[in-house]
C-alpha atoms as a PDB file:
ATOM      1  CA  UNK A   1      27.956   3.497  71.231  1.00  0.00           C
ATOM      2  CA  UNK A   2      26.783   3.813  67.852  1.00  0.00           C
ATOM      3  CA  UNK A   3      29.189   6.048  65.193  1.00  0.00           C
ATOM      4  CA  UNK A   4      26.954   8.663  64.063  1.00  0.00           C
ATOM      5  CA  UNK A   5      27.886   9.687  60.435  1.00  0.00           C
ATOM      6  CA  UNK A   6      27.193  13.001  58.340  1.00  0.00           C
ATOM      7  CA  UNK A   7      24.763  12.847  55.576  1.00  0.00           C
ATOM      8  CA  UNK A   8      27.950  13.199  52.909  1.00  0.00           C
ATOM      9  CA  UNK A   9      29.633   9.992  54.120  1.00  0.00           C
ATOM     10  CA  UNK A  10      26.157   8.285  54.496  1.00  0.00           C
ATOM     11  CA  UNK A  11      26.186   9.394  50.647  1.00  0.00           C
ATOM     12  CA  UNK A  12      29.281   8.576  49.749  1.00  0.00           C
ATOM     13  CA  UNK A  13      29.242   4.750  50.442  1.00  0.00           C
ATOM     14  CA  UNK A  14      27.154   4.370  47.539  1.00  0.00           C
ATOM     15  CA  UNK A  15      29.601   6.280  44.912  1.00  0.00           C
ATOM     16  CA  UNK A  16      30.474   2.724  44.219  1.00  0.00           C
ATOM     17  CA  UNK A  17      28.280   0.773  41.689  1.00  0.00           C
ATOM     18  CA  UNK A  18      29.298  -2.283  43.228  1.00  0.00           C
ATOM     19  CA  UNK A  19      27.305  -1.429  46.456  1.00  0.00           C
ATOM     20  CA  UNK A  20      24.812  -0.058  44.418  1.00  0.00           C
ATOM     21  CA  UNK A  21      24.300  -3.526  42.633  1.00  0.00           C
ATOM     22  CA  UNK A  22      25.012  -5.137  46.156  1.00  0.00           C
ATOM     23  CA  UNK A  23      21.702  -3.277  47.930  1.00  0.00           C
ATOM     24  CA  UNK A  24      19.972  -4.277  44.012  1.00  0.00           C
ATOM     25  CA  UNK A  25      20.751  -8.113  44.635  1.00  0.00           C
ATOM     26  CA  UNK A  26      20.534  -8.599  48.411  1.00  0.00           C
ATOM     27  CA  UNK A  27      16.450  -7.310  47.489  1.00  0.00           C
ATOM     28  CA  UNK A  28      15.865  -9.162  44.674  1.00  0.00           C
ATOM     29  CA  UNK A  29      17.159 -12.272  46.094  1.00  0.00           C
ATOM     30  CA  UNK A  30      14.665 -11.812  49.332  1.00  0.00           C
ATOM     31  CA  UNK A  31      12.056 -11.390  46.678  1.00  0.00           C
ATOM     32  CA  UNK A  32      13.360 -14.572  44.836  1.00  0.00           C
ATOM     33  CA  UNK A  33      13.248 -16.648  48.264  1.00  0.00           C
ATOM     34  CA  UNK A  34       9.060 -15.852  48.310  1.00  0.00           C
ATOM     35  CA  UNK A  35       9.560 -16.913  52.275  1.00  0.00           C
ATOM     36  CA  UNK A  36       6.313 -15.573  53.981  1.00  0.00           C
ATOM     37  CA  UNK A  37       7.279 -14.238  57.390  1.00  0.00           C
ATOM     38  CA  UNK A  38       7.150 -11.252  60.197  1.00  0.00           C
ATOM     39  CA  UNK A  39      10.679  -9.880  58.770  1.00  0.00           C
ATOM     40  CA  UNK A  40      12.936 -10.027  56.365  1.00  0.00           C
ATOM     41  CA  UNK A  41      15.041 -13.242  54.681  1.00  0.00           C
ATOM     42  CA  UNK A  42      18.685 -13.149  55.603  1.00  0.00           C
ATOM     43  CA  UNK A  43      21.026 -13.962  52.986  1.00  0.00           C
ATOM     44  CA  UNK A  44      24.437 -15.592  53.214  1.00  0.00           C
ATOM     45  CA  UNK A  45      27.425 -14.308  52.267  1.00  0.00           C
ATOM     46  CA  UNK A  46      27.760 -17.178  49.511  1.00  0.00           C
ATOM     47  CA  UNK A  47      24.452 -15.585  48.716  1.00  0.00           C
ATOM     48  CA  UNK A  48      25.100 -12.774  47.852  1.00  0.00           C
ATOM     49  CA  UNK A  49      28.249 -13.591  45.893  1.00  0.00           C
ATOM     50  CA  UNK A  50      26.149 -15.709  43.837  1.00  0.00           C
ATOM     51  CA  UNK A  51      23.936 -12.668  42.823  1.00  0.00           C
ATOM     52  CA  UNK A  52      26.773 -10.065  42.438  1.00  0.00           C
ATOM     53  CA  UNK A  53      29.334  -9.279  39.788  1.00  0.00           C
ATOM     54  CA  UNK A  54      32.358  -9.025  41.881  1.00  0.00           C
ATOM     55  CA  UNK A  55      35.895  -9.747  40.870  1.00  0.00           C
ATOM     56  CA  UNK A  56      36.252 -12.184  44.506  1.00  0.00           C
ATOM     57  CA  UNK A  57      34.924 -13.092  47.657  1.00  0.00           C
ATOM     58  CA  UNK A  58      37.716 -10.511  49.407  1.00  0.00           C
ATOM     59  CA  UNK A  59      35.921  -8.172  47.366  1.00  0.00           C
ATOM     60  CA  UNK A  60      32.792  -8.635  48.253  1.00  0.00           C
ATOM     61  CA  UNK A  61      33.870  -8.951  52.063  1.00  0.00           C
ATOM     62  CA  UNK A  62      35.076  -5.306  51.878  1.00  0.00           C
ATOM     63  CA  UNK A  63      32.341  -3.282  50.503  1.00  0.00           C
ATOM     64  CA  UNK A  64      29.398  -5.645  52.725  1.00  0.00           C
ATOM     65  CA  UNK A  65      31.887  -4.205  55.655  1.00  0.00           C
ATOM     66  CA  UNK A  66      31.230  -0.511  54.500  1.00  0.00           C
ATOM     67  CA  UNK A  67      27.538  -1.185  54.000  1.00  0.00           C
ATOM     68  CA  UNK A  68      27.001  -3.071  57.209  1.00  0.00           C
ATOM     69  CA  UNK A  69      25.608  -0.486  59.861  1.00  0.00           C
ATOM     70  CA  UNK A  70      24.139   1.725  57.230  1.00  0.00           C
ATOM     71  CA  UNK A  71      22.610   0.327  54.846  1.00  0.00           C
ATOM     72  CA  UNK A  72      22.888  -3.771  55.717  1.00  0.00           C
ATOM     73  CA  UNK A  73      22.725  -5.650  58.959  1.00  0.00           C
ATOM     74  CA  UNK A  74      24.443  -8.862  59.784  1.00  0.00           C
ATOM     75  CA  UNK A  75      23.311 -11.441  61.892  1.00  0.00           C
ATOM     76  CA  UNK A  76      24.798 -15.078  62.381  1.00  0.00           C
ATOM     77  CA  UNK A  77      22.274 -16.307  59.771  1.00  0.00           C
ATOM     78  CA  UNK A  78      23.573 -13.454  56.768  1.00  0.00           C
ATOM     79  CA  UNK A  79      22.574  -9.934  55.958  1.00  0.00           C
ATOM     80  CA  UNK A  80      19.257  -8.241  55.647  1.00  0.00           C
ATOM     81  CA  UNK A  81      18.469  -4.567  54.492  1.00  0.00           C
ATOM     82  CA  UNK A  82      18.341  -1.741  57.209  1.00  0.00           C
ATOM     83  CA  UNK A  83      15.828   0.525  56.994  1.00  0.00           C
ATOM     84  CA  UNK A  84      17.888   3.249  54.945  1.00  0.00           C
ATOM     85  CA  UNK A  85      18.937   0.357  52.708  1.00  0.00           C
ATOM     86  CA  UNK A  86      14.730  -0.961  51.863  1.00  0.00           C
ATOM     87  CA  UNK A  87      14.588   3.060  51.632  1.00  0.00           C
ATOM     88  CA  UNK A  88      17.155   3.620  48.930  1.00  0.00           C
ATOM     89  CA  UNK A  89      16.897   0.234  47.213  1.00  0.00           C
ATOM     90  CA  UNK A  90      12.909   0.890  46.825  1.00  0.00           C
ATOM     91  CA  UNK A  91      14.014   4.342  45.416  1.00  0.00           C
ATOM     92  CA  UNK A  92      16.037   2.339  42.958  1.00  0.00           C
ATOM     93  CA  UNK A  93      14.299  -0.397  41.933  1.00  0.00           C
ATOM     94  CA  UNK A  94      11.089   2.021  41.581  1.00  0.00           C
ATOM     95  CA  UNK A  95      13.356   4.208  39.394  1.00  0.00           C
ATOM     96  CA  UNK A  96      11.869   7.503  41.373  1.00  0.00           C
ATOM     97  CA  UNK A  97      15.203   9.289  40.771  1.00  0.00           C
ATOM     98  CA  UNK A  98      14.161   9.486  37.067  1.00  0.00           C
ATOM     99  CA  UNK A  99      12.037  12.297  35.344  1.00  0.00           C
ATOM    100  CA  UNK A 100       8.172  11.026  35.097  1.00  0.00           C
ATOM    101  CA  UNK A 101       6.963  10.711  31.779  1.00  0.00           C
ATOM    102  CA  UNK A 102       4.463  13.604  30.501  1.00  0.00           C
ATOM    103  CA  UNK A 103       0.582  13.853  31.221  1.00  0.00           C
ATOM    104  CA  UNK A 104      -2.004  16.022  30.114  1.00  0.00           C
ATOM    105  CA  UNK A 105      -3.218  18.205  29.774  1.00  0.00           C
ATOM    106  CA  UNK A 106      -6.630  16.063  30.502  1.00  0.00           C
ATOM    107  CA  UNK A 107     -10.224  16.875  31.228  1.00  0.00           C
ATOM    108  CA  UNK A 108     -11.404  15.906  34.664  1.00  0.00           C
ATOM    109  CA  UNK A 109     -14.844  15.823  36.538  1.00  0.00           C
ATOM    110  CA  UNK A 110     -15.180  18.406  38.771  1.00  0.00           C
ATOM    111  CA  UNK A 111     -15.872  22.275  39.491  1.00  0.00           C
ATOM    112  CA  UNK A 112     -13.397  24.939  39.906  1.00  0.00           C
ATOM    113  CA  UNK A 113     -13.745  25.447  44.179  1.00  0.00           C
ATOM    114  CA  UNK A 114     -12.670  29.677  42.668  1.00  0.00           C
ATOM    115  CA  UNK A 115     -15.161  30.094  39.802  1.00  0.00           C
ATOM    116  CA  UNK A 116     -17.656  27.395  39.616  1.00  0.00           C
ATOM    117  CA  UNK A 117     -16.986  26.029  36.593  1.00  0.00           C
ATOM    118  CA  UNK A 118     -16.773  22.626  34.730  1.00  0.00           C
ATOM    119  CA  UNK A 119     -13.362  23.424  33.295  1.00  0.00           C
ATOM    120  CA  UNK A 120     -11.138  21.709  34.716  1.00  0.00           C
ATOM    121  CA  UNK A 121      -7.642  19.542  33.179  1.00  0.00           C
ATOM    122  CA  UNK A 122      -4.790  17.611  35.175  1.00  0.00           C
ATOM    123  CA  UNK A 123      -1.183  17.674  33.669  1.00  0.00           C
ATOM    124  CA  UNK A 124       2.397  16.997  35.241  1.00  0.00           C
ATOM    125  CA  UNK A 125       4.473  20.257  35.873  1.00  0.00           C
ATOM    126  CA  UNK A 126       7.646  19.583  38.242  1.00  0.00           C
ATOM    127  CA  UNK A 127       6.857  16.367  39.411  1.00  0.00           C
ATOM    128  CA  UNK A 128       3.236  17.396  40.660  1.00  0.00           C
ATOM    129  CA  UNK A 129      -0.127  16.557  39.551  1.00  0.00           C
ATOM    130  CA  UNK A 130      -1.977  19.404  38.961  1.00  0.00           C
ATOM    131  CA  UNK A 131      -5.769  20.700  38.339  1.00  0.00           C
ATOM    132  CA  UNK A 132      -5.917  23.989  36.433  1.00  0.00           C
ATOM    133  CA  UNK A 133      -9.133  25.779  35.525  1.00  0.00           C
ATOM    134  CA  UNK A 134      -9.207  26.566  31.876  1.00  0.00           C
ATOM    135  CA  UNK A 135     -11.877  29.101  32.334  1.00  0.00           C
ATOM    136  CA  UNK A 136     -10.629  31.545  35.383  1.00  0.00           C
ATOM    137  CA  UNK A 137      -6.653  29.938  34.862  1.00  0.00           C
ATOM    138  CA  UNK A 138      -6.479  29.168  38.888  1.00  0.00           C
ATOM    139  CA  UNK A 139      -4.843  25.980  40.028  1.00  0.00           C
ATOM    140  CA  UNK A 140      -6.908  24.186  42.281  1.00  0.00           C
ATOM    141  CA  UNK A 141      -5.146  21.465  43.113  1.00  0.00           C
ATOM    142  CA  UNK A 142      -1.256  20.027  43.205  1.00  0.00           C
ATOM    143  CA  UNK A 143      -0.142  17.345  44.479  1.00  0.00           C
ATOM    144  CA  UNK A 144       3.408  15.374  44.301  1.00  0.00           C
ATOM    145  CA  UNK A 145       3.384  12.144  42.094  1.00  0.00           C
ATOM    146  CA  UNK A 146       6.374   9.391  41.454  1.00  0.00           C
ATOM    147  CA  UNK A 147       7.586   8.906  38.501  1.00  0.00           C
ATOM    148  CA  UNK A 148       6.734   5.445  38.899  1.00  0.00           C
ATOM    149  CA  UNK A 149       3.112   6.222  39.560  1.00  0.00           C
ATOM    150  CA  UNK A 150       3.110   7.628  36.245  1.00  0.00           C
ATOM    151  CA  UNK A 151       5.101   4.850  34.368  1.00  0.00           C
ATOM    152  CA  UNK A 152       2.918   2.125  36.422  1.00  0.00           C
ATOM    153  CA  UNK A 153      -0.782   4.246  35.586  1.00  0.00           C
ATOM    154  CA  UNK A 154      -1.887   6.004  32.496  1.00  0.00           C
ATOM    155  CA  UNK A 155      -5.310   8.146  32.014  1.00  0.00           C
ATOM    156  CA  UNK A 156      -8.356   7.583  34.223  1.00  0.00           C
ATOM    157  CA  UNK A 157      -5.903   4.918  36.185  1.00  0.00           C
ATOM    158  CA  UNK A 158      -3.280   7.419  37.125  1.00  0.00           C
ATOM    159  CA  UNK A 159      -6.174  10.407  37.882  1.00  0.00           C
ATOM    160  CA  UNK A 160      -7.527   7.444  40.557  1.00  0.00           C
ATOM    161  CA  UNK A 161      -4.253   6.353  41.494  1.00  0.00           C
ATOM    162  CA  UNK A 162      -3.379   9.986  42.631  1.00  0.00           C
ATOM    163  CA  UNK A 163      -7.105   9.825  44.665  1.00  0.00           C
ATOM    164  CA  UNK A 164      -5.823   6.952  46.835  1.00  0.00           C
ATOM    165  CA  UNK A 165      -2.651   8.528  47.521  1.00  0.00           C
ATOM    166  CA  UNK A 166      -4.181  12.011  48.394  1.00  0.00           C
ATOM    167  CA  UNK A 167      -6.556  10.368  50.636  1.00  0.00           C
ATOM    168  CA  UNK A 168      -3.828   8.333  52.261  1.00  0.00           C
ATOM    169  CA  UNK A 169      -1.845  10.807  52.832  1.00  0.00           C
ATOM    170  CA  UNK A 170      -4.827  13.421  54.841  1.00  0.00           C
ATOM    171  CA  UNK A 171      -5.404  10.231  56.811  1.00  0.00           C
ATOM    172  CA  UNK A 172      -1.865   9.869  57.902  1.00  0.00           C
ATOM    173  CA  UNK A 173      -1.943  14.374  58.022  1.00  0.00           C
ATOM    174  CA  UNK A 174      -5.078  14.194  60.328  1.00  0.00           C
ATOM    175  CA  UNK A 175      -3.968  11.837  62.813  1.00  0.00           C
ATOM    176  CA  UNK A 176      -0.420  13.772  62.850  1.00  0.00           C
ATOM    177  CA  UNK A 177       1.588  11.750  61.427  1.00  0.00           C
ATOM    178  CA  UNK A 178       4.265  13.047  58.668  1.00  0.00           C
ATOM    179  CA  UNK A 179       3.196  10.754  55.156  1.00  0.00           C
ATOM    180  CA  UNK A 180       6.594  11.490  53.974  1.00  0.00           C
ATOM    181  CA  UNK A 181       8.880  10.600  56.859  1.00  0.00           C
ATOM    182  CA  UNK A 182       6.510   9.579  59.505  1.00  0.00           C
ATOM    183  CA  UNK A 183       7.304  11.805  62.503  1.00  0.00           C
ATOM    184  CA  UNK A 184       5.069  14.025  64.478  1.00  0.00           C
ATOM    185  CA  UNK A 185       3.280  16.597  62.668  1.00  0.00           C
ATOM    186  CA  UNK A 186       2.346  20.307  64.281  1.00  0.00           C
ATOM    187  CA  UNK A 187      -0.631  21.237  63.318  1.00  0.00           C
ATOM    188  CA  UNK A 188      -2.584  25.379  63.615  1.00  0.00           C
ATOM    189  CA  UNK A 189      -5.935  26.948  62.299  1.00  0.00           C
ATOM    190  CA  UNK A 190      -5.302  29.866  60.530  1.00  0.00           C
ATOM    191  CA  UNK A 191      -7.665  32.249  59.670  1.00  0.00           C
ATOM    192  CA  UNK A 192      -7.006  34.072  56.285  1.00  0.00           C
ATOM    193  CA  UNK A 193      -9.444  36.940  56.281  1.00  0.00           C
ATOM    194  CA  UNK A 194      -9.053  37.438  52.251  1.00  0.00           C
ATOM    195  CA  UNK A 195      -8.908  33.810  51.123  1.00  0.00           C
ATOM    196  CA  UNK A 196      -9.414  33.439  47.777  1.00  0.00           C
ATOM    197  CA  UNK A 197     -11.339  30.353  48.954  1.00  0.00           C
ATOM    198  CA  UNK A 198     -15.419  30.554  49.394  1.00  0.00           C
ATOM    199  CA  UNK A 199     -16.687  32.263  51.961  1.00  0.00           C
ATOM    200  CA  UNK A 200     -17.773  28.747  53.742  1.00  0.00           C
ATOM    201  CA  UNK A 201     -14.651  28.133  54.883  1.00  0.00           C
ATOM    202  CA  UNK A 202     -11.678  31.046  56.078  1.00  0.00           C
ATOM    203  CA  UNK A 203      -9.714  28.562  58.024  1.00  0.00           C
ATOM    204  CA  UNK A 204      -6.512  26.927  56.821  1.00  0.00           C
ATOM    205  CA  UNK A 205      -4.864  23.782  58.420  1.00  0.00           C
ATOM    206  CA  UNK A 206      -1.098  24.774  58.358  1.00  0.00           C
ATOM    207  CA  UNK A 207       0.717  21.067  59.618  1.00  0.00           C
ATOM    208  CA  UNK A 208       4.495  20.860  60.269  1.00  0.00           C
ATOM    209  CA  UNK A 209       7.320  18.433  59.962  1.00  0.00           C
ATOM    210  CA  UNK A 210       9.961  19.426  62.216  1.00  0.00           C
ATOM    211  CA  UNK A 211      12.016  16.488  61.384  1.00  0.00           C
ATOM    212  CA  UNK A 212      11.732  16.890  57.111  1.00  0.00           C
ATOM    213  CA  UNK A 213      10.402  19.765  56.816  1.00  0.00           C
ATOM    214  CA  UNK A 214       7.382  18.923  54.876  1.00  0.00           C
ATOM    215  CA  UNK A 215       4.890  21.318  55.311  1.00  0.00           C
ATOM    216  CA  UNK A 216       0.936  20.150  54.224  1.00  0.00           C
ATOM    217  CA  UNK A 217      -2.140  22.967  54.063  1.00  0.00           C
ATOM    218  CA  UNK A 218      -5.469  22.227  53.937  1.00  0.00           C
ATOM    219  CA  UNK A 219      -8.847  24.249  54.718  1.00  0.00           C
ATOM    220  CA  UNK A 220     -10.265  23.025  57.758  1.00  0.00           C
ATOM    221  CA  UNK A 221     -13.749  21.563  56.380  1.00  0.00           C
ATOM    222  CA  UNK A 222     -11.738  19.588  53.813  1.00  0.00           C
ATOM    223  CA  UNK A 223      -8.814  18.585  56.884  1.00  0.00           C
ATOM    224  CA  UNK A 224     -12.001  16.292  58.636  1.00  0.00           C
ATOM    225  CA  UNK A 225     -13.612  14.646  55.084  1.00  0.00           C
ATOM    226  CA  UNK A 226     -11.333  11.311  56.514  1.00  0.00           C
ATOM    227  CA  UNK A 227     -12.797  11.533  60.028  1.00  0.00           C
ATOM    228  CA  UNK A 228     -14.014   8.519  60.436  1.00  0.00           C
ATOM    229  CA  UNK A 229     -17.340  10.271  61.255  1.00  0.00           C
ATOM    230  CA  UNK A 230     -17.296  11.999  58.178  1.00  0.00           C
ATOM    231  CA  UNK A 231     -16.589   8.623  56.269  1.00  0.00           C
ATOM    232  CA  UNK A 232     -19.535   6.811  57.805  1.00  0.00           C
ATOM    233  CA  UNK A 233     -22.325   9.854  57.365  1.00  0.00           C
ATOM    234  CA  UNK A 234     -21.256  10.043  53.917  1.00  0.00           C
ATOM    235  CA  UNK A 235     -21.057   5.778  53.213  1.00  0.00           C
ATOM    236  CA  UNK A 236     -24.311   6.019  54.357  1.00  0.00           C
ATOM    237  CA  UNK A 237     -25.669   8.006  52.262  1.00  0.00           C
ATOM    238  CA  UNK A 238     -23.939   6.244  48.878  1.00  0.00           C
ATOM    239  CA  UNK A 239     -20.729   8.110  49.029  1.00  0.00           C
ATOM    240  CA  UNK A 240     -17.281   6.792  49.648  1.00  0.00           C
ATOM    241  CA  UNK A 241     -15.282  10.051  50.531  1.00  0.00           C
ATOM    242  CA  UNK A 242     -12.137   7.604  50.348  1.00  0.00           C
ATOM    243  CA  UNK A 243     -12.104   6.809  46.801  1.00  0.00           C
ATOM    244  CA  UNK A 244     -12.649  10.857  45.905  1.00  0.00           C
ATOM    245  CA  UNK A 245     -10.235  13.198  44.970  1.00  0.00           C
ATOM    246  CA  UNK A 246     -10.012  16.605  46.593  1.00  0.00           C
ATOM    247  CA  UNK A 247     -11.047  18.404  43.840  1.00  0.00           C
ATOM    248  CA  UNK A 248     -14.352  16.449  43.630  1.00  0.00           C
ATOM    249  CA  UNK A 249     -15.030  18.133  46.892  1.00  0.00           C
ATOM    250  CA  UNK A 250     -14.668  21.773  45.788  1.00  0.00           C
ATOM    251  CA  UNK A 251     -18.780  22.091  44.464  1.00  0.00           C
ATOM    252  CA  UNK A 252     -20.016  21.769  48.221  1.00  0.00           C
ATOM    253  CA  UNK A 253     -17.511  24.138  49.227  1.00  0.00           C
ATOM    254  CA  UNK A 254     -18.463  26.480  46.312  1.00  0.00           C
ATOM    255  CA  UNK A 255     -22.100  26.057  46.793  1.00  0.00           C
ATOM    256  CA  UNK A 256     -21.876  26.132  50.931  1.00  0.00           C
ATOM    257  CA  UNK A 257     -23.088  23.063  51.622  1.00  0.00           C
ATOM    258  CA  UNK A 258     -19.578  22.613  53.738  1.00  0.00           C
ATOM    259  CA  UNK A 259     -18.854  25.047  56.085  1.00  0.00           C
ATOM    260  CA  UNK A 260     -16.772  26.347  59.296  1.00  0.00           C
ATOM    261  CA  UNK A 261     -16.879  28.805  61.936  1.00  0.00           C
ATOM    262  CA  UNK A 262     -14.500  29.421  64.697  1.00  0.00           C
ATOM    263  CA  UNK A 263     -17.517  29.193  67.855  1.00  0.00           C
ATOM    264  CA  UNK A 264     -15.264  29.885  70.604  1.00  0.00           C
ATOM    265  CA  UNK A 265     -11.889  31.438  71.382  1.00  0.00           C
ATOM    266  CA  UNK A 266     -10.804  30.580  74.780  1.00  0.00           C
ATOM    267  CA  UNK A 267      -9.974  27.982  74.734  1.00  0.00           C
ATOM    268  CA  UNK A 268     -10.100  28.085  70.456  1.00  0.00           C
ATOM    269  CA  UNK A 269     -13.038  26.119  69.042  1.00  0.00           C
ATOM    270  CA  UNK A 270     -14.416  25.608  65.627  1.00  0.00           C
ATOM    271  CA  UNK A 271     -16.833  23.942  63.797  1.00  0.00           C
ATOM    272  CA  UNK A 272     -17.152  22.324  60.880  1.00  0.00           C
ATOM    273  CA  UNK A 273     -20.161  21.240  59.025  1.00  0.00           C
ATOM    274  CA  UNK A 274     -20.404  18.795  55.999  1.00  0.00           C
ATOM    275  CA  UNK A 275     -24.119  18.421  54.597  1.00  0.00           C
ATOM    276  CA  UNK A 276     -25.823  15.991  52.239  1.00  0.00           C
ATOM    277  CA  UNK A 277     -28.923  16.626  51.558  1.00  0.00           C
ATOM    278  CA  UNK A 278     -31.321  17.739  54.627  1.00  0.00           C
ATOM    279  CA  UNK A 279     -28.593  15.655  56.592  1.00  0.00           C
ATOM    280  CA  UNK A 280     -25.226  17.279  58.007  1.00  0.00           C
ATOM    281  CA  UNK A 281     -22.464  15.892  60.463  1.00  0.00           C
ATOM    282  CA  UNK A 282     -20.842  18.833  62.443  1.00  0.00           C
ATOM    283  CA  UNK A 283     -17.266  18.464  63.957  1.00  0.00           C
ATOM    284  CA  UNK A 284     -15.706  20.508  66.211  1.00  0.00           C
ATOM    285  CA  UNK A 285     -11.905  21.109  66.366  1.00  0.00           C
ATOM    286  CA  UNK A 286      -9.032  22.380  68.741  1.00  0.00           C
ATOM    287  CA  UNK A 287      -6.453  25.067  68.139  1.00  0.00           C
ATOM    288  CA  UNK A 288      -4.300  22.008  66.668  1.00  0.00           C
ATOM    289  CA  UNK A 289      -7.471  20.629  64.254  1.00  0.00           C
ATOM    290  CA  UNK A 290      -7.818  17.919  66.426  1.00  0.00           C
ATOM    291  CA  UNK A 291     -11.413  16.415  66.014  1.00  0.00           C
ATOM    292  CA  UNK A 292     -12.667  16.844  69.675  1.00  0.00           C
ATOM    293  CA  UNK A 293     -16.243  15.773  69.533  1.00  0.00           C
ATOM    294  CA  UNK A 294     -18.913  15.150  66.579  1.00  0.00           C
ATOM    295  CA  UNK A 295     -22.781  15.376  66.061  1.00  0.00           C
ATOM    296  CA  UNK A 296     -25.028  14.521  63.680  1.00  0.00           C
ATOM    297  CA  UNK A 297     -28.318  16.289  63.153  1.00  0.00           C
ATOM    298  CA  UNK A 298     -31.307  14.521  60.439  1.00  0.00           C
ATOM    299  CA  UNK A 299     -33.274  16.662  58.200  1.00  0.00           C
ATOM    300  CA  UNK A 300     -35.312  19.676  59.075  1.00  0.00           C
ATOM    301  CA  UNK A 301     -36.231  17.390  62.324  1.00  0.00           C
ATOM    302  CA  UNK A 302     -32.715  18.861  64.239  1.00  0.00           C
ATOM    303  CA  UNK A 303     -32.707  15.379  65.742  1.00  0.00           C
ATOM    304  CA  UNK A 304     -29.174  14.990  67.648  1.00  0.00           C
ATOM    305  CA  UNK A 305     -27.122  12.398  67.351  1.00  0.00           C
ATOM    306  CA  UNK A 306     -23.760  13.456  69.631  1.00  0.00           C
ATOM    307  CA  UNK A 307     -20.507  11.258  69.904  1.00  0.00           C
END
């Protein structure tokens, strides 16, 4: 039976800079070995000793014993990282425990989804990338950021590197899976009745974490732009949604070229409807935002295209 341990002595085994430098070396000695294969290199014990600064090999015996079943496993062949060890040596090696440099404020393309306007600038506050508009002084967008995005990107590169990663991530939120820990997400339209969002689009996506906690909102016509029949009507039409950021959606919300409805309410239904040009995809949803069937209709001719 495996010994379950609290989070504090999970913790605690690394209040050692030895096993700290241990986890650093038993990585960057897999890296060295530039093996291809399905898992990761095992490394001796003479291995290891060869990358670590340890006083002797009864040393290093003692502390791989106290990492072994947490953060190491050990085979016949040597030791390999568990998954909490790739987690915390990444964190490490990535230095994402440090503060990220400063950014902004900058202007970027876009319109304000609140007020319209071309005024908007990205900075860093806490740890987030933020949109602000200068003109009505509304945030309209925030999202979290590494600090080794930001060491690793500067300027236009770090605006697009924080596109990928927000499109990533409402992949991952729309299938319902957690981006942050990977469990199950629970997902509810809300209706918010005095949104401060167009008039398009009432609905918010509220998804849960039960396992982290992590809790992601989204309104519902901008929780399908990653459908994958959202992707297609708009790649054929010269537009790759997955290389946008979400702000660079907010002028067809503004304008009401996206919209949604709630069309049924027992069992719950909606309907969203994205439009480009005379064109428009419509999608409608479950109770849990769940993409249940999708139609296309072409210019003014309201030919059907149903999937």
């Amino acid at each position: 039976m495996t010994e379950t341990r609290s989070a504090t002595e999970i913790f605690h085994l690394l209040a050692d800079d030895t096993r700290v430098e241990i986890l650093r070396a038993v990585a960057v000695a897999q890296y060295e070995l530039e093996q291809v294969g399905s898992g990761a290199a095992e490394l001796a014990f003479s291995e290891i000793y060869d990358h670590v600064d340890v006083e002797n090999t009864s040393k290093l015996s003692y502390h791989l014993g106290e990492l072994t079943g947490t953060y190491l496993r050990k085979s016949d062949d040597g030791y390999s990282l568990s998954h909490a060890g790739e987690r915390i040596v990444r964190f490490i090696l990535s230095g994402n425990y440090e503060q990220p440099a400063s950014f902004g404020p900058e202007p970027v393309a876009g319109i304000c989804v609140f007020c319209g306007e071309e005024a908007l600038e990205a900075s860093l506050s806490h740890q987030f990338f933020r949109i602000d508009c200068t003109q009505c002084e509304q945030q309209v967008v925030g999202q979290p950021i590494t600090p080794a995005q930001v060491e690793t990107h500067d300027g236009d590169s770090l605006v697009q590197s924080v596109k990928l990663r927000s499109a990533e991530d409402a992949r991952q939120i729309r299938r319902g899976m957690c981006p942050e820990c990977g469990a199950d997400l629970s997902a509810e339209v809300i209706e918010i009745p005095e949104s401060p969002l167009p008039d398009a689009d009432s609905f918010l996506v509220a998804s849960t974490c039960e396992a982290c906690l992590r809790e992601y909102n989204s309104p519902l016509t901008y929780s399908v732009v990653y459908h994958p029949a959202s992707v297609a009507f708009h790649w054929e039409r010269g537009v790759d949604v997955t290389a946008r950021g979400i702000w660079e959606f907010h002028e067809h919300l503004y304008e009401g070229r996206w919209t949604s409805e709630q069309i049924a309410s027992d069992p719950e239904e909606y309907r969203v409807v994205l439009r480009h040009g005379e064109d428009e995809v419509r999608l409608a949803l479950d109770a849990t935002a769940t993409v249940v069937r999708t139609e296309r209709v072409r210019g003014e001719s309201g030919e059907f295209r149903k999937s």
